[in-house]
Protein backbone atom coordinates (compact mmCIF):
# COMPACT_ATOMS: atom_id res chain seq x y z
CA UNK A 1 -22.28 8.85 -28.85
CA UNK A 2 -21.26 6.34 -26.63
CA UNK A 3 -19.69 7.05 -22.88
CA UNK A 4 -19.76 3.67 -22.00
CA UNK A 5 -15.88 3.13 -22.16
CA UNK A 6 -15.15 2.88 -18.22
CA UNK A 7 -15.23 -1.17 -17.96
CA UNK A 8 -12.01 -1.24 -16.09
CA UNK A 9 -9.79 -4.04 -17.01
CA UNK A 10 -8.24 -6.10 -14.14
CA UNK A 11 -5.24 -5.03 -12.36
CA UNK A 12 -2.53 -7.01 -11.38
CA UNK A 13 -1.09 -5.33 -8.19
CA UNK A 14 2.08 -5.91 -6.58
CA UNK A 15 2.84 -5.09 -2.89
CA UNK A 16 6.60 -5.25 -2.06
CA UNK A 17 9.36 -3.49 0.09
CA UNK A 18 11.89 -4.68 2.38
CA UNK A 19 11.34 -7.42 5.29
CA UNK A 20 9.48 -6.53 8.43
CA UNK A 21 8.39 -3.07 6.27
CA UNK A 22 4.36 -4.42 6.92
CA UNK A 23 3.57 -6.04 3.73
CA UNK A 24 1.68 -8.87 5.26
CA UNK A 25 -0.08 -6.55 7.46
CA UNK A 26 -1.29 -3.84 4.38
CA UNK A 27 -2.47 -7.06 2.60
CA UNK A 28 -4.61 -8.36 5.60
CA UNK A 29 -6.25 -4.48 5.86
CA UNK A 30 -6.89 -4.69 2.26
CA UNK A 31 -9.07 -8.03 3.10
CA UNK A 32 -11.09 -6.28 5.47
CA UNK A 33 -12.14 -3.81 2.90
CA UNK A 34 -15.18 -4.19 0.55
CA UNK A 35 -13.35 -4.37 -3.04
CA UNK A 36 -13.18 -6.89 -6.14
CA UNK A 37 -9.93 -7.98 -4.85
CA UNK A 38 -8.18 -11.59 -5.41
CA UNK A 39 -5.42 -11.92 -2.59
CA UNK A 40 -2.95 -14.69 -3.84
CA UNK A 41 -1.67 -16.73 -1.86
CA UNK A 42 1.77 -17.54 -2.32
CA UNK A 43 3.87 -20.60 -1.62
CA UNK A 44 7.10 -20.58 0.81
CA UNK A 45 9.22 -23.03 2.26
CA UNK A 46 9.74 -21.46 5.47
CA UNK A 47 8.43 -22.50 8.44
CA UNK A 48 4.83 -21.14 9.58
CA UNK A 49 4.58 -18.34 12.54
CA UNK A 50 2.48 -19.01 15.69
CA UNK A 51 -0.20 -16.67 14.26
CA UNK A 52 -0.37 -18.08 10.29
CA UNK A 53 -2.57 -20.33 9.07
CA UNK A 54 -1.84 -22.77 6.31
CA UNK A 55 -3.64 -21.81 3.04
CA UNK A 56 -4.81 -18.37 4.13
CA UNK A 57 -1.61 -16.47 4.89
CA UNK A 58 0.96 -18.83 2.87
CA UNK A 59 1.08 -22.01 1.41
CA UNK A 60 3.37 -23.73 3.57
CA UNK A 61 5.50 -26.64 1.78
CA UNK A 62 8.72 -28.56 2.27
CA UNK A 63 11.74 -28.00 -0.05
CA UNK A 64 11.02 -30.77 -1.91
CA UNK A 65 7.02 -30.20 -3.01
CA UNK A 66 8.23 -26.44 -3.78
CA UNK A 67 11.29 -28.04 -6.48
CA UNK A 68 8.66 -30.31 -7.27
CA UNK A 69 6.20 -27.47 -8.50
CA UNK A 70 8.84 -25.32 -10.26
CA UNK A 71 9.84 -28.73 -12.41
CA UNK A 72 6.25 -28.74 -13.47
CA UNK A 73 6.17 -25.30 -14.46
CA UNK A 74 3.53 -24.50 -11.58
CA UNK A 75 4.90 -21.11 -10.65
CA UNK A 76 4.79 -17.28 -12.68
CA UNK A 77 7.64 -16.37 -10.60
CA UNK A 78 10.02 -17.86 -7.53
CA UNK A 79 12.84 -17.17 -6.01
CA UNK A 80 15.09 -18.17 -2.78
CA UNK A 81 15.24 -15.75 -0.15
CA UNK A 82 17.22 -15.88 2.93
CA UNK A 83 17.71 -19.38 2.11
CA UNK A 84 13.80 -20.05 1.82
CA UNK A 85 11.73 -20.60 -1.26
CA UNK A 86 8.96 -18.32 -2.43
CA UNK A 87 7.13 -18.31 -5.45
CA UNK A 88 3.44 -17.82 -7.17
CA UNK A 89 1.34 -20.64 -8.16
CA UNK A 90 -0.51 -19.73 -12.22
CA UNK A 91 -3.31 -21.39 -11.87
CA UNK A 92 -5.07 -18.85 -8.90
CA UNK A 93 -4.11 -15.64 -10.86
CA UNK A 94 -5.27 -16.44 -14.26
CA UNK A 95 -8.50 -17.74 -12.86
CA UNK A 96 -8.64 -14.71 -10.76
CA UNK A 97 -7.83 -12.09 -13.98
CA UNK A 98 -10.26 -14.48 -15.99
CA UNK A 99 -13.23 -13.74 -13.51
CA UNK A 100 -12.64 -9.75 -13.60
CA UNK A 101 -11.28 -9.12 -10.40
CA UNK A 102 -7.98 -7.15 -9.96
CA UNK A 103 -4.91 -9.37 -8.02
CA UNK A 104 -2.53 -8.05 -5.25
CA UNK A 105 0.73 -10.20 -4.94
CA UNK A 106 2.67 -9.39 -1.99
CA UNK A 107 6.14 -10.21 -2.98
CA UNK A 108 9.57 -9.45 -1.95
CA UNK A 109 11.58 -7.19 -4.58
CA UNK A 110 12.99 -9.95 -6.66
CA UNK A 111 9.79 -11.38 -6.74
CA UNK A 112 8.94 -7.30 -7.81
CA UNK A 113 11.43 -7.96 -10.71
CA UNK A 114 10.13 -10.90 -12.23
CA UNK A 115 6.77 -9.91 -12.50
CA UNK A 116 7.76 -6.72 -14.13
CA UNK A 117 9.72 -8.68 -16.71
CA UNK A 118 6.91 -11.10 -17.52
CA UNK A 119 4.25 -8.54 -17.47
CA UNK A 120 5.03 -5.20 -17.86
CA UNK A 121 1.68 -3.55 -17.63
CA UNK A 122 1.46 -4.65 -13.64
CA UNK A 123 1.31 -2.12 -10.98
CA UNK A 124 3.95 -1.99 -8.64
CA UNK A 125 3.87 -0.46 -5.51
CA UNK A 126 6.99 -0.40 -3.29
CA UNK A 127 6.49 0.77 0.88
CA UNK A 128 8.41 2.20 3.17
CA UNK A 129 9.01 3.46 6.59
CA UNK A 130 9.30 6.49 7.96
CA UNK A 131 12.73 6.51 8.13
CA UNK A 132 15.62 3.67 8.90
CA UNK A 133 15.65 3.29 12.65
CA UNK A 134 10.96 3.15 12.34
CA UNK A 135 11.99 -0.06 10.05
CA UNK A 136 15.15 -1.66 12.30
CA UNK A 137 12.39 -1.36 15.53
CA UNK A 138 10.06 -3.70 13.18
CA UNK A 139 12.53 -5.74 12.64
CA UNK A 140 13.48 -6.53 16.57
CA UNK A 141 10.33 -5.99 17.62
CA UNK A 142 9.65 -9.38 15.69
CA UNK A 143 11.78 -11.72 17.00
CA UNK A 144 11.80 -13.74 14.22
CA UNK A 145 15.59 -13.82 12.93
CA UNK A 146 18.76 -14.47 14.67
CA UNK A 147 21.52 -11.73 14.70
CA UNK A 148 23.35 -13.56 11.30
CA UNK A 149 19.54 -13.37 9.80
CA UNK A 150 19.28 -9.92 10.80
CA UNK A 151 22.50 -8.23 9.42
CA UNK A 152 21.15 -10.02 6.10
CA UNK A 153 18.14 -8.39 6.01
CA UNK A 154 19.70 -5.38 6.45
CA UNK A 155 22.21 -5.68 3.78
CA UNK A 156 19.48 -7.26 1.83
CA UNK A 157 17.29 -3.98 1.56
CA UNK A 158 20.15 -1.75 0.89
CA UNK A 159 20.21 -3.68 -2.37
CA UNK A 160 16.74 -3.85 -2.72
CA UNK A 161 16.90 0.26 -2.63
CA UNK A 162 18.26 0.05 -5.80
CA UNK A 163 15.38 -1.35 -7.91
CA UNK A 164 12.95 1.50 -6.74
CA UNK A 165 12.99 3.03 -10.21
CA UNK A 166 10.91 -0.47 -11.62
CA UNK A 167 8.06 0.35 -9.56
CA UNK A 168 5.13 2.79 -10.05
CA UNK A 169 4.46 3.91 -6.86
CA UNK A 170 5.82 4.73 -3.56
CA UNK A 171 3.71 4.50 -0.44
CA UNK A 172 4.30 5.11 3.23
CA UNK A 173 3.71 2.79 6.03
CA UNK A 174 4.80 4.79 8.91
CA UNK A 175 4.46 3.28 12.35
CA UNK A 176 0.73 3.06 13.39
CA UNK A 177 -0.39 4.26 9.96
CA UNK A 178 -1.44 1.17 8.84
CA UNK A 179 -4.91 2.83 7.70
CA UNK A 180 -3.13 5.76 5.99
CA UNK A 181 -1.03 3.37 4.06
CA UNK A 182 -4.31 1.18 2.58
CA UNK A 183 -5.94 4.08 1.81
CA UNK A 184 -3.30 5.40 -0.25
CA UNK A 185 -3.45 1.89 -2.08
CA UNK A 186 -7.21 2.33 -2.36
CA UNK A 187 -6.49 5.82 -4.02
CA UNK A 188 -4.08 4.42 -6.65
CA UNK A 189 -5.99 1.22 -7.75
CA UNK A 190 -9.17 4.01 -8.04
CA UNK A 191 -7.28 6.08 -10.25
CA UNK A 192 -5.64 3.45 -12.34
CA UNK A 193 -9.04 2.15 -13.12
CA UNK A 194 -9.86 5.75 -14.44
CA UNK A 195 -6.80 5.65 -17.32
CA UNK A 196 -7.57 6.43 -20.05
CA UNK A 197 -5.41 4.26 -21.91
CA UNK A 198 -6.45 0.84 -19.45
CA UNK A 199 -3.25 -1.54 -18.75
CA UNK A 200 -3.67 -4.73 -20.51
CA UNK A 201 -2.38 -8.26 -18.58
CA UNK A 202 -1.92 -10.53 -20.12
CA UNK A 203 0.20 -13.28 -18.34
């Protein structure tokens, strides 16, 4: 007989929810944490925060290298958010899926969308906050957006809402939970790597 059938096939993980909900701060926990993990690094044309660094947190680019990259078909997915560009260069998450290792995306829900179009077998995972207010105090306590770039935001995630039903899991960042939250990650790409039917990327 042979029980050697758990050779778990690489993931590819998304990590989305609305602005100022912690993505960038689940991903960075995630990076602390001893696992086969390839953390992609995604491209955006808007401009870098005081605490960011070029190449580890984002690729930061003008307008014109980011059009220049989606006219050479450099990107899986992109899209313009809040009047920035965003996207996901190929070439790092095929050499990443090639080498065995499962890849998180952080992305924002459009970004969500388009991966679940071109690859269907992904795992999405959507967060949110405790409840509404939890996720406005993120958003002020920021200090990132003016007042126009904050009513956005909010109408922006009461669309976003609406594509929950696309993603595979649900997973709550409350306030100083941050550790709760990654676990709960931890616990879901464990168990999806115990299927017994594996998922099968192919991108």
């Amino acid at each position: 007989m042979n029980f050697n059938v758990l050779k778990p096939e690489p993931l590819l993980i998304v990590i989305s929810g609305p602005s100022g909900i912690g993505k960038d701060a689940v991903v960075k926990e995630l990076q602390k944490r001893d696992l086969p993990l390839h953390f992609v690094i995604t491209a955006t044309t808007r401009p870098k925060r005081s605490e960011e660094t070029h190449g580890v947190d984002y690729f930061f680019v003008s307008t014109e290298e980011f059009e220049t990259m989606i006219a050479q078909d450099e990107l899986i997915e992109y899209a313009e958010v809040y009047q920035q560009y965003k996207g996901v260069p190929k070439a790092q998450v095929r050499a990443a899926l090639q080498s065995g290792k499962d890849v998180i995306m952080r992305l924002d829900v459009q970004g969500a969308q388009k991966i679940r179009d071109l690859c269907p077998q992904a795992v999405l995972i959507f967060l949110i906050p405790t409840d509404t207010q939890e996720w406005i105090n993120r958003l002020l306590a920021r200090n990132t957006e003016t007042s126009e770039d904050f009513s956005l935001r909010i109408e922006t995630a009461r669309k976003e809402l609406e594509y929950l039903p696309i993603f595979d899991y649900i997973v709550l960042n409350a306030h100083n939970c941050l550790q709760q939250a990654v676990d709960t990650i931890e616990q879901i790409i464990h168990t999806e790597h115990h299927r017994v039917v594996p998922r099968k990327i192919t991108l």
